[in-house]
N, C-alpha and C. Protein backbone atom coordinates (compact mmCIF):
# COMPACT_ATOMS: atom_id res chain seq x y z
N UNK A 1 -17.62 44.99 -26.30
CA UNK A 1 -16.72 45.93 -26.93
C UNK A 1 -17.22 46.19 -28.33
N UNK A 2 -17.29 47.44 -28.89
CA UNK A 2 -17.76 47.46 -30.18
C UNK A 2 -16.70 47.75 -30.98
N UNK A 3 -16.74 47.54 -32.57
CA UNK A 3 -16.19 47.47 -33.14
C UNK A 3 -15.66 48.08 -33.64
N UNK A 4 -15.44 49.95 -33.36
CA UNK A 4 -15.02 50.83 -33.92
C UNK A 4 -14.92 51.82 -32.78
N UNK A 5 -13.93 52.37 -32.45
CA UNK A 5 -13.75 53.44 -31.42
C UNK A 5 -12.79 54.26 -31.98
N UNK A 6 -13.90 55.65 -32.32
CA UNK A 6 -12.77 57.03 -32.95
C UNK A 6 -13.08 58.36 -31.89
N UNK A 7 -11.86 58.69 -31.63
CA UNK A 7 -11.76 60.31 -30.86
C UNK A 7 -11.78 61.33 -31.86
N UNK A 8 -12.96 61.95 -31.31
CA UNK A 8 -13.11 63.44 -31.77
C UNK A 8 -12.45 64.58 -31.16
N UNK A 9 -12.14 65.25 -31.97
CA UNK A 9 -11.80 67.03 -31.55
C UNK A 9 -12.93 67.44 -31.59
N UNK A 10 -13.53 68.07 -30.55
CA UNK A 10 -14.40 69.09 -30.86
C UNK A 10 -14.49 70.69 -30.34
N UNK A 11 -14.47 71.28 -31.23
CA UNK A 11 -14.33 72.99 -30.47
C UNK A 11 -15.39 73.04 -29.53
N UNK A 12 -15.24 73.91 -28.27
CA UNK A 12 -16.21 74.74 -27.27
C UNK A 12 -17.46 74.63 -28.31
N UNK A 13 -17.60 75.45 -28.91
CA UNK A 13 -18.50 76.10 -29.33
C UNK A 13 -19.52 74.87 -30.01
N UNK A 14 -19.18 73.70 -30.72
CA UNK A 14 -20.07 72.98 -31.13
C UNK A 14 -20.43 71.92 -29.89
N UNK A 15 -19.47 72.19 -29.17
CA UNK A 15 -19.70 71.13 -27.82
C UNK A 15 -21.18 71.83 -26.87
N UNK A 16 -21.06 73.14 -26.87
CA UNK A 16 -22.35 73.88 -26.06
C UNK A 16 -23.71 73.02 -26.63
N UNK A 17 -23.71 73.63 -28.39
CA UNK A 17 -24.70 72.48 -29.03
C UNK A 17 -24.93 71.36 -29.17
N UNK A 18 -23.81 70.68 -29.05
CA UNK A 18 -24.22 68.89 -28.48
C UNK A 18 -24.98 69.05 -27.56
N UNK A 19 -24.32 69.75 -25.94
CA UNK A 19 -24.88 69.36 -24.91
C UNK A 19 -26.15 69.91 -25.33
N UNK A 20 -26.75 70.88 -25.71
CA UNK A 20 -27.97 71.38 -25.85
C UNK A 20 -28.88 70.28 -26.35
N UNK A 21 -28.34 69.85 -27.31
CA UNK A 21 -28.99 68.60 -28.00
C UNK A 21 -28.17 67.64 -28.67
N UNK A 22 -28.14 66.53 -27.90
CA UNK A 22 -27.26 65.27 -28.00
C UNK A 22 -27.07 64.83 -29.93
N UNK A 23 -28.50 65.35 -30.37
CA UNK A 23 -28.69 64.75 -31.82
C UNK A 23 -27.82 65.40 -32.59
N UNK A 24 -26.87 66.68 -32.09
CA UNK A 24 -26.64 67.21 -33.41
C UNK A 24 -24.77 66.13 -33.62
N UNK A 25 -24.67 65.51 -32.25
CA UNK A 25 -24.05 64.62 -33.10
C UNK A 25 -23.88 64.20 -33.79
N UNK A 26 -24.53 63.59 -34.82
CA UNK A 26 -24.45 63.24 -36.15
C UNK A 26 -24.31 63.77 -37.27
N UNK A 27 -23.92 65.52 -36.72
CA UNK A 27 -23.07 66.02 -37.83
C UNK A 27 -21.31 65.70 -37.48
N UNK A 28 -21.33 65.56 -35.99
CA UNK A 28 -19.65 65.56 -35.85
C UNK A 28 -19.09 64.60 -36.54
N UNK A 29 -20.27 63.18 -36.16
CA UNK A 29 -19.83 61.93 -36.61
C UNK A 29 -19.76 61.62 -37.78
N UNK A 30 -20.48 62.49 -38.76
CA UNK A 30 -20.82 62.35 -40.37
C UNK A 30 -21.82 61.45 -40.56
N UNK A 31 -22.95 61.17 -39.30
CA UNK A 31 -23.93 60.71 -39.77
C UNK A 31 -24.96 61.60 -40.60
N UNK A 32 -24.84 62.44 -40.78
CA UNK A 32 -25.63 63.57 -41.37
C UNK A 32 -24.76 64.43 -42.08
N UNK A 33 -24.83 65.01 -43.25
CA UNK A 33 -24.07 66.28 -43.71
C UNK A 33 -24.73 67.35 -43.07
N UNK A 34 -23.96 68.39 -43.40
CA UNK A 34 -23.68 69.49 -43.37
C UNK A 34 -22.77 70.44 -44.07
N UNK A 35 -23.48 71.43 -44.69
CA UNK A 35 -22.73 72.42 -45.21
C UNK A 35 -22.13 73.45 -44.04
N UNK A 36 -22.11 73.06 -42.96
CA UNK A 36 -21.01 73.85 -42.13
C UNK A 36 -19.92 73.27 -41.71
N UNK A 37 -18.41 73.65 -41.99
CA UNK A 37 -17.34 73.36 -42.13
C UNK A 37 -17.09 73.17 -39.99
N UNK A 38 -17.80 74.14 -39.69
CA UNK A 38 -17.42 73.82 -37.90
C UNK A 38 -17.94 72.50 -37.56
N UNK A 39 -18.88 71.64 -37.88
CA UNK A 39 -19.11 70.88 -37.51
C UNK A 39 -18.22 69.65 -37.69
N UNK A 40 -17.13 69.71 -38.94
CA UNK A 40 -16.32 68.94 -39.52
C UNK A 40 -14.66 68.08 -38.21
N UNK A 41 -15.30 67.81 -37.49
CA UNK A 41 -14.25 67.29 -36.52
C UNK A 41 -13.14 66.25 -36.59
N UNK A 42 -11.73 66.87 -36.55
CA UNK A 42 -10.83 66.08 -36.55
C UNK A 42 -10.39 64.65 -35.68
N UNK A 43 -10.44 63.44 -36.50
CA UNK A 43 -10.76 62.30 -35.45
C UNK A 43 -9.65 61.68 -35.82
N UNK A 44 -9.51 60.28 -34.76
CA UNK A 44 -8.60 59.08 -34.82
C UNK A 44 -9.48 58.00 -34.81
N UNK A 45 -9.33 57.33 -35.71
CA UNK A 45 -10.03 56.12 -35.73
C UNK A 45 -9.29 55.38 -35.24
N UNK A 46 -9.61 53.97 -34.36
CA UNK A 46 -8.76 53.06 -33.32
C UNK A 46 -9.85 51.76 -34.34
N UNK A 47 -8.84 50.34 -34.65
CA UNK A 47 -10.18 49.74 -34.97
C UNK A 47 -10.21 48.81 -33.55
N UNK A 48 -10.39 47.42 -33.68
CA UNK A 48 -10.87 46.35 -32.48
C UNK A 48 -9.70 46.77 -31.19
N UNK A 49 -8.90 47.28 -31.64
CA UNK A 49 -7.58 47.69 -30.15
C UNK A 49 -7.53 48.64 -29.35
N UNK A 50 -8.25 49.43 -29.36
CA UNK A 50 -8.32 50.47 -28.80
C UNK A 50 -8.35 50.01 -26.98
N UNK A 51 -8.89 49.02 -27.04
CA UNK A 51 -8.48 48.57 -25.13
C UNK A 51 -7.39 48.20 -24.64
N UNK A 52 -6.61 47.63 -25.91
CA UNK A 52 -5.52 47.06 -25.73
C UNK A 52 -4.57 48.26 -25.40
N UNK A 53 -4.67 49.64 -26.25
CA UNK A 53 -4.08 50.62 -26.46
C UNK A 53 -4.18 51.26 -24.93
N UNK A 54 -5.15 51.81 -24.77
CA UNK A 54 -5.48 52.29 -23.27
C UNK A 54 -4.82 51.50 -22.59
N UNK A 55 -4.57 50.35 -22.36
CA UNK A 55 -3.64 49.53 -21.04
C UNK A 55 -2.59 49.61 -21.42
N UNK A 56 -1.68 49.65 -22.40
CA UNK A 56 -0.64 49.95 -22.76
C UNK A 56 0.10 51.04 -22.40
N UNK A 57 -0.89 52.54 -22.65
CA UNK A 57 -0.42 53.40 -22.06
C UNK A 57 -0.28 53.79 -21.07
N UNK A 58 -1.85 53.36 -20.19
CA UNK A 58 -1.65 53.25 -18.72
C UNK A 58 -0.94 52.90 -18.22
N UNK A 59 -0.02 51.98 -18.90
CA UNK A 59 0.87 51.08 -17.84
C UNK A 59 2.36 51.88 -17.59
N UNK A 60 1.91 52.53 -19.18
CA UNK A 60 3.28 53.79 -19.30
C UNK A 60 3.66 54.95 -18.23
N UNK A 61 2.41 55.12 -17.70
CA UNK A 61 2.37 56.77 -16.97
C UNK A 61 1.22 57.32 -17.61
N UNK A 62 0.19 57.45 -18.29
CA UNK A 62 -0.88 57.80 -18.83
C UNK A 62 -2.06 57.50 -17.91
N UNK A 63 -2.32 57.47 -16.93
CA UNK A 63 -3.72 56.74 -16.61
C UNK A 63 -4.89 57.61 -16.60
N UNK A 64 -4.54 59.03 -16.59
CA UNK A 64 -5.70 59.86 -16.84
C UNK A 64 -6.20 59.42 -18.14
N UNK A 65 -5.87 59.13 -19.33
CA UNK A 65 -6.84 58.85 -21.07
C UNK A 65 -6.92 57.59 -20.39
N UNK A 66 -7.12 56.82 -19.68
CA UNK A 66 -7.75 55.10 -20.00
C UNK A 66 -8.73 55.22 -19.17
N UNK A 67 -8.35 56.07 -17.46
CA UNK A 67 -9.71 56.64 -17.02
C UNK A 67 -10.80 57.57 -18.10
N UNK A 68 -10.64 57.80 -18.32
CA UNK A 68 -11.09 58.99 -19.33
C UNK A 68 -12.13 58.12 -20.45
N UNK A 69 -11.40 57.38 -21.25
CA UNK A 69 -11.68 56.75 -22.06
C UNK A 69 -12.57 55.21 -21.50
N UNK A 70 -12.85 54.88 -20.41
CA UNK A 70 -12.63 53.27 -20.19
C UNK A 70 -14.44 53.33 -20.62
N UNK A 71 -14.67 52.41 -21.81
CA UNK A 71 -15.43 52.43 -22.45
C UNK A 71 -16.79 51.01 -21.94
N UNK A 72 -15.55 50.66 -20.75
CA UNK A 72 -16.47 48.82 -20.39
C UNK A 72 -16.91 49.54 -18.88
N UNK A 73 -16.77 50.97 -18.31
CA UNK A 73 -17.35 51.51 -17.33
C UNK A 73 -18.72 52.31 -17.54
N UNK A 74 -19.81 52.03 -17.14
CA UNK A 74 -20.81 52.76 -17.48
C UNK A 74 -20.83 54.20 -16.78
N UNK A 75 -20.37 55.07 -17.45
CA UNK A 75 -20.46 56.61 -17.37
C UNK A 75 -21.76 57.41 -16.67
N UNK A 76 -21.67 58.39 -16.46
CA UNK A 76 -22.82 59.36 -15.54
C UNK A 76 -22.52 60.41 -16.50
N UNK A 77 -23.89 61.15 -16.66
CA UNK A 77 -23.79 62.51 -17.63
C UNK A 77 -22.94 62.57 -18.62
N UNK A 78 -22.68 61.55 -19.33
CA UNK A 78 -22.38 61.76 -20.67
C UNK A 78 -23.43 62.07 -21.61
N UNK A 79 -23.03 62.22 -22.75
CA UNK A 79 -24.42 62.48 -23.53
C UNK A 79 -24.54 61.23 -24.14
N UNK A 80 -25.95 60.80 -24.59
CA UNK A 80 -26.36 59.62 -25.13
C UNK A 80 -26.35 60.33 -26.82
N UNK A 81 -26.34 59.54 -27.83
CA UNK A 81 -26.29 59.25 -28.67
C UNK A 81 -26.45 57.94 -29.42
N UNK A 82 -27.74 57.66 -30.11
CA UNK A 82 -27.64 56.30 -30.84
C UNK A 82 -26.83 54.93 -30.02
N UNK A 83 -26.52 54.56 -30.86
CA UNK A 83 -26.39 53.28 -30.01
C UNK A 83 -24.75 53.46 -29.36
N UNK A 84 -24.15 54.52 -29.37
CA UNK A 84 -22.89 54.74 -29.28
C UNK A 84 -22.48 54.76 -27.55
N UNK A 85 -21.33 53.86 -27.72
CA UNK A 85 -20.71 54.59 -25.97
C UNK A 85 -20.65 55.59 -25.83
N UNK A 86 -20.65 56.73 -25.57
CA UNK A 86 -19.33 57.94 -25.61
C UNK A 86 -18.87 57.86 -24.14
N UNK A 87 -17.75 58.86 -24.58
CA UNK A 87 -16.84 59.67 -22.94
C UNK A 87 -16.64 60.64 -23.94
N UNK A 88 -16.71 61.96 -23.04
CA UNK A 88 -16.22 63.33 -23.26
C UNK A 88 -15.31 63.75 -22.07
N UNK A 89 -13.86 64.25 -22.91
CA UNK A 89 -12.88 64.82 -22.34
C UNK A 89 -13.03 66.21 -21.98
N UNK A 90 -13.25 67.31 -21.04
CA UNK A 90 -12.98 68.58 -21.07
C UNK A 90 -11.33 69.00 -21.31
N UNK A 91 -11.51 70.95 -22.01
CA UNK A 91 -10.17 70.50 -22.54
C UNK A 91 -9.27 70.96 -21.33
N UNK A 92 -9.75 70.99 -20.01
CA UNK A 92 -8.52 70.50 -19.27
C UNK A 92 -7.96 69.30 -18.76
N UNK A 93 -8.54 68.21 -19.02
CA UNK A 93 -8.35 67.05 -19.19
C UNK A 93 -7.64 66.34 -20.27
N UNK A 94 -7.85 66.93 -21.42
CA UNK A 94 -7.20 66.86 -22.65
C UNK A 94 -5.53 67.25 -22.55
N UNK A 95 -6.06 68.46 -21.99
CA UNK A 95 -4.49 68.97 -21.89
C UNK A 95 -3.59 68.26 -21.25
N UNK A 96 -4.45 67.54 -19.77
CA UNK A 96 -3.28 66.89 -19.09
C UNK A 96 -3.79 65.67 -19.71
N UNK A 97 -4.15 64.89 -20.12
CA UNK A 97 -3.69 63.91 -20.85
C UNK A 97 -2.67 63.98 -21.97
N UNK A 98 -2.87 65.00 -23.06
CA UNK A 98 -1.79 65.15 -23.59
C UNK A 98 -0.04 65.53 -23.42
N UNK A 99 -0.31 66.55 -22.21
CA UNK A 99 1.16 66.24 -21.29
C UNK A 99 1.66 64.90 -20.49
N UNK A 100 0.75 64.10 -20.35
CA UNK A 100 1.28 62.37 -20.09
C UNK A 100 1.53 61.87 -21.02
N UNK A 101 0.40 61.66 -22.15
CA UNK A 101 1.25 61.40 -23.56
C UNK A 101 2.49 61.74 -23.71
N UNK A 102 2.67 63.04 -24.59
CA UNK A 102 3.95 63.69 -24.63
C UNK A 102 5.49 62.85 -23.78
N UNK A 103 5.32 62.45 -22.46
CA UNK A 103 6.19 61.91 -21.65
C UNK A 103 6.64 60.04 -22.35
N UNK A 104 5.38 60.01 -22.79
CA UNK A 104 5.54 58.52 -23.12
C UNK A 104 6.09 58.04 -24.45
N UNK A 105 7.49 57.09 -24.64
CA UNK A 105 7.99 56.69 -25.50
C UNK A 105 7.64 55.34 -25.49
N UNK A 106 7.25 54.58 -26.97
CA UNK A 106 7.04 53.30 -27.34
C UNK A 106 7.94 52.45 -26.67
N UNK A 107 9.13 52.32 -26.53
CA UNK A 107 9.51 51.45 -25.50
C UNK A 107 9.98 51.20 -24.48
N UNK A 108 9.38 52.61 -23.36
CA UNK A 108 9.22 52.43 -22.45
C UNK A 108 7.42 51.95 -21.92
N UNK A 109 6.36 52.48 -22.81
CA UNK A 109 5.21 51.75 -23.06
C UNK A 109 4.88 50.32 -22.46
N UNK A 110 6.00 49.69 -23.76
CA UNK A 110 6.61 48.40 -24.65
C UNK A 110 6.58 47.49 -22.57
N UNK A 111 8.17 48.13 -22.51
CA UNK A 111 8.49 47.36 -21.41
C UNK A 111 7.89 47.66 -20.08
N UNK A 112 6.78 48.77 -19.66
CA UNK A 112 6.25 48.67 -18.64
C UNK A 112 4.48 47.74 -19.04
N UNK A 113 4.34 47.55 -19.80
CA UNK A 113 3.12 47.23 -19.94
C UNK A 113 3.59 44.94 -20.20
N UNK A 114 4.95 45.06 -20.53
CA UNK A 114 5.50 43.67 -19.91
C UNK A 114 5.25 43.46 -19.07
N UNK A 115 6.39 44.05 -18.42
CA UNK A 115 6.44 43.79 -16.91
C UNK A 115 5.02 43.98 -16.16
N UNK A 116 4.08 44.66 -16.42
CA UNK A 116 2.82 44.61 -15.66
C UNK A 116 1.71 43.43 -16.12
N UNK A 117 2.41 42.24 -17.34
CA UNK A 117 1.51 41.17 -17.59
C UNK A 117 0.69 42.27 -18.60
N UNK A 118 0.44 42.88 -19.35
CA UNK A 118 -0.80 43.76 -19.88
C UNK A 118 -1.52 42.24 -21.00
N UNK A 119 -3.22 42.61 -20.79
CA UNK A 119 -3.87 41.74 -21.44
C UNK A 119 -4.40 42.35 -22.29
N UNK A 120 -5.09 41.72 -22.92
CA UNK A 120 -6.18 42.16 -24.12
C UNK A 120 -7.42 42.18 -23.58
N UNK A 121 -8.72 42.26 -24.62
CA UNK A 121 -10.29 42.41 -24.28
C UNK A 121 -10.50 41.48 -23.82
N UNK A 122 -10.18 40.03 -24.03
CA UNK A 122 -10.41 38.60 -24.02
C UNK A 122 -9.86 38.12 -22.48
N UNK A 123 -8.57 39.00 -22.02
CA UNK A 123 -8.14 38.12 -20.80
C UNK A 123 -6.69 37.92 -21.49
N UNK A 124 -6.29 37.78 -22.43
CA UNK A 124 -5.28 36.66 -23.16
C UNK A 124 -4.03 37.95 -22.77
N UNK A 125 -2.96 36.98 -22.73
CA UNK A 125 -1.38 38.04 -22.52
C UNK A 125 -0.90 38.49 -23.55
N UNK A 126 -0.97 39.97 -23.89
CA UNK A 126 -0.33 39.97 -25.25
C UNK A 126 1.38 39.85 -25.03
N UNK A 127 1.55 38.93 -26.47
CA UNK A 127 2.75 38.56 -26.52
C UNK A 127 3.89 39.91 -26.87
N UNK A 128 5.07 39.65 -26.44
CA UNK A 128 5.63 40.93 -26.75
C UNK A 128 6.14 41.37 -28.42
N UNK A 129 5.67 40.30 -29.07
CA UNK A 129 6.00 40.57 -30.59
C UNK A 129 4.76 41.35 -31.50
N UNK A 130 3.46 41.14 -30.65
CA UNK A 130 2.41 42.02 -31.11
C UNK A 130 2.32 43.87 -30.44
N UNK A 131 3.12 44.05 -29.70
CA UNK A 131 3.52 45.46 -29.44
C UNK A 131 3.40 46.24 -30.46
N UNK A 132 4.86 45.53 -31.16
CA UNK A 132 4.84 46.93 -32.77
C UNK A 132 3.84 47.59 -33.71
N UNK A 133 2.68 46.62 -33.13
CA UNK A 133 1.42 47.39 -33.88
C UNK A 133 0.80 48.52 -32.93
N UNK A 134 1.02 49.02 -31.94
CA UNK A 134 0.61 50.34 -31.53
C UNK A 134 2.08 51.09 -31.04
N UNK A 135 2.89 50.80 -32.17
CA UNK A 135 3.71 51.93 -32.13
C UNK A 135 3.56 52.77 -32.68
N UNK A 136 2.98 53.28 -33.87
CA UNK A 136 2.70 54.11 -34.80
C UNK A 136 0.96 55.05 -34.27
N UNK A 137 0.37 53.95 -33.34
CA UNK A 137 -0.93 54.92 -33.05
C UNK A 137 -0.23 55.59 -31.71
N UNK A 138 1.10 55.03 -30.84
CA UNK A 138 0.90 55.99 -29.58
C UNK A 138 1.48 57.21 -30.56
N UNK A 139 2.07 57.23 -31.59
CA UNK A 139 3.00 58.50 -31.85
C UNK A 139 1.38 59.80 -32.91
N UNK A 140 0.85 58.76 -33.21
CA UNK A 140 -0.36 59.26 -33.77
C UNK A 140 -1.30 60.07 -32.88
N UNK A 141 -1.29 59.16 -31.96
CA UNK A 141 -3.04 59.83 -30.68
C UNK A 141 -1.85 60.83 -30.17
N UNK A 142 -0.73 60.85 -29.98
CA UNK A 142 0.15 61.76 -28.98
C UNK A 142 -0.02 63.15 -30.04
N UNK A 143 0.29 63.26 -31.22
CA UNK A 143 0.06 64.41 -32.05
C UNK A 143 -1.62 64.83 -32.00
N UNK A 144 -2.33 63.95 -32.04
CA UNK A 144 -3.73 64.32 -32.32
C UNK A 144 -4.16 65.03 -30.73
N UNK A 145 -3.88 64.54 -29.86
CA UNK A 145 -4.48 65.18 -28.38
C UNK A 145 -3.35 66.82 -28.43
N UNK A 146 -1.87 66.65 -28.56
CA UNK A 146 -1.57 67.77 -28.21
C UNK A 146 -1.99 68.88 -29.51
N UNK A 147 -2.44 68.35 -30.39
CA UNK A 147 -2.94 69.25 -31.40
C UNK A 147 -4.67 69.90 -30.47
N UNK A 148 -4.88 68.97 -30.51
CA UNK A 148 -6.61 69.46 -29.59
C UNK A 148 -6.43 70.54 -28.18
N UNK A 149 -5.41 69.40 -27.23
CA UNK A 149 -4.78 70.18 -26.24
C UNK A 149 -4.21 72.19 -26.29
N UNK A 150 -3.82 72.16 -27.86
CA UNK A 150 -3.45 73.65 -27.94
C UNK A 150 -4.63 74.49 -28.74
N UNK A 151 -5.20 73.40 -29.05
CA UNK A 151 -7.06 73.95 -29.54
C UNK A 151 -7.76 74.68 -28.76
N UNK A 152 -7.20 73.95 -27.62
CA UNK A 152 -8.49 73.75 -26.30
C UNK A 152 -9.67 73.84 -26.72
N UNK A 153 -9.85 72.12 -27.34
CA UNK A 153 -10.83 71.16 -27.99
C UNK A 153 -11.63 70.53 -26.51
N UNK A 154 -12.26 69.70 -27.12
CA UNK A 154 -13.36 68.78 -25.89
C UNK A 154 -12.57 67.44 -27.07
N UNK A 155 -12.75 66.12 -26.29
CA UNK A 155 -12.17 65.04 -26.94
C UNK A 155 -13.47 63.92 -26.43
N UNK A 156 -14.51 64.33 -27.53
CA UNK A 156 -15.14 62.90 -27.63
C UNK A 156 -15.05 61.87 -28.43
N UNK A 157 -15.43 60.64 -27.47
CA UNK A 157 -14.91 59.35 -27.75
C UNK A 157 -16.10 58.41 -27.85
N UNK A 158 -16.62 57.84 -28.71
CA UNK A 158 -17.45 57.22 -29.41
C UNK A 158 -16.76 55.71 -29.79
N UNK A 159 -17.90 54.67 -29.02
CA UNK A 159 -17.64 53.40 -29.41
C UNK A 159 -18.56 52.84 -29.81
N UNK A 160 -18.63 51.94 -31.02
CA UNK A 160 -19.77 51.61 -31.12
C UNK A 160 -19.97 51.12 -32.91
């Protein structure tokens, strides 16, 4: 698992040029400047939880973003980049992920991801008093996807 996993927005149009060439990633990511403002992509940074987060929601009614996202599955035709995982969302995928979002409230989350035992990276049970720390990112990633979702953005996801 690496130590930093942030979702990108990215418009159509800079997504054509990724695929064209994987490198120009490193303007989305800010490994490189650029004086062009399109390349400037709106992200969520997740820090070490981001797996924890994905099972959480899955457990909610979400399972399209954890498919989407599952970062410990080795992917087909994604684009490579540096030493990075990625997954790329198309934005009809986005969209219906963000309409599962949308459906999902923190404690119904909370209590289906109980009742389903939900673990962490490690195996370990999270306890139900460490919940309250992804209450504030489901209400966060839920604004950030349906913001992309009405973009009709691409949602890449970079771990690493």
């Amino acid at each position: 698992m690496g130590v930093l996993t942030v979702l990108y927005s990215v418009p159509p149009a800079i997504m054509k040029k990724v695929r064209a060439d994987n490198e120009r990633l490193a303007f989305v990511f800010g490994d490189e400047e650029t004086d062009d403002p399109a390349w400037r992509a709106a992200s969520y940074d997740f820090d070490k939880h981001f797996y924890e987060f994905a099972k959480i929601v899955s457990a909610a009614g979400a399972p399209t973003a954890r498919r989407a996202f599952d970062f410990e599955d080795p992917a087909d035709n994604e684009p490579e980049y540096g030493s990075y995982d990625l997954r790329v969302a198309t934005p009809t995928k986005v969209k219906k992920i963000a309409k599962e979002l949308a459906a999902v409230t923190f404690e119904q989350a909370k209590a289906k991801a109980l009742e389903q035992e939900t673990t962490d990276y490690n195996g370990r049970l999270i306890p139900a008093d460490e919940y309250e720390g992804y209450a504030g990112d489901l209400e966060e990633v839920k604004a950030f996807f349906a913001k992309a979702a009405e973009a009709g953005h691409f949602i890449v996801g970079a771990e690493g």
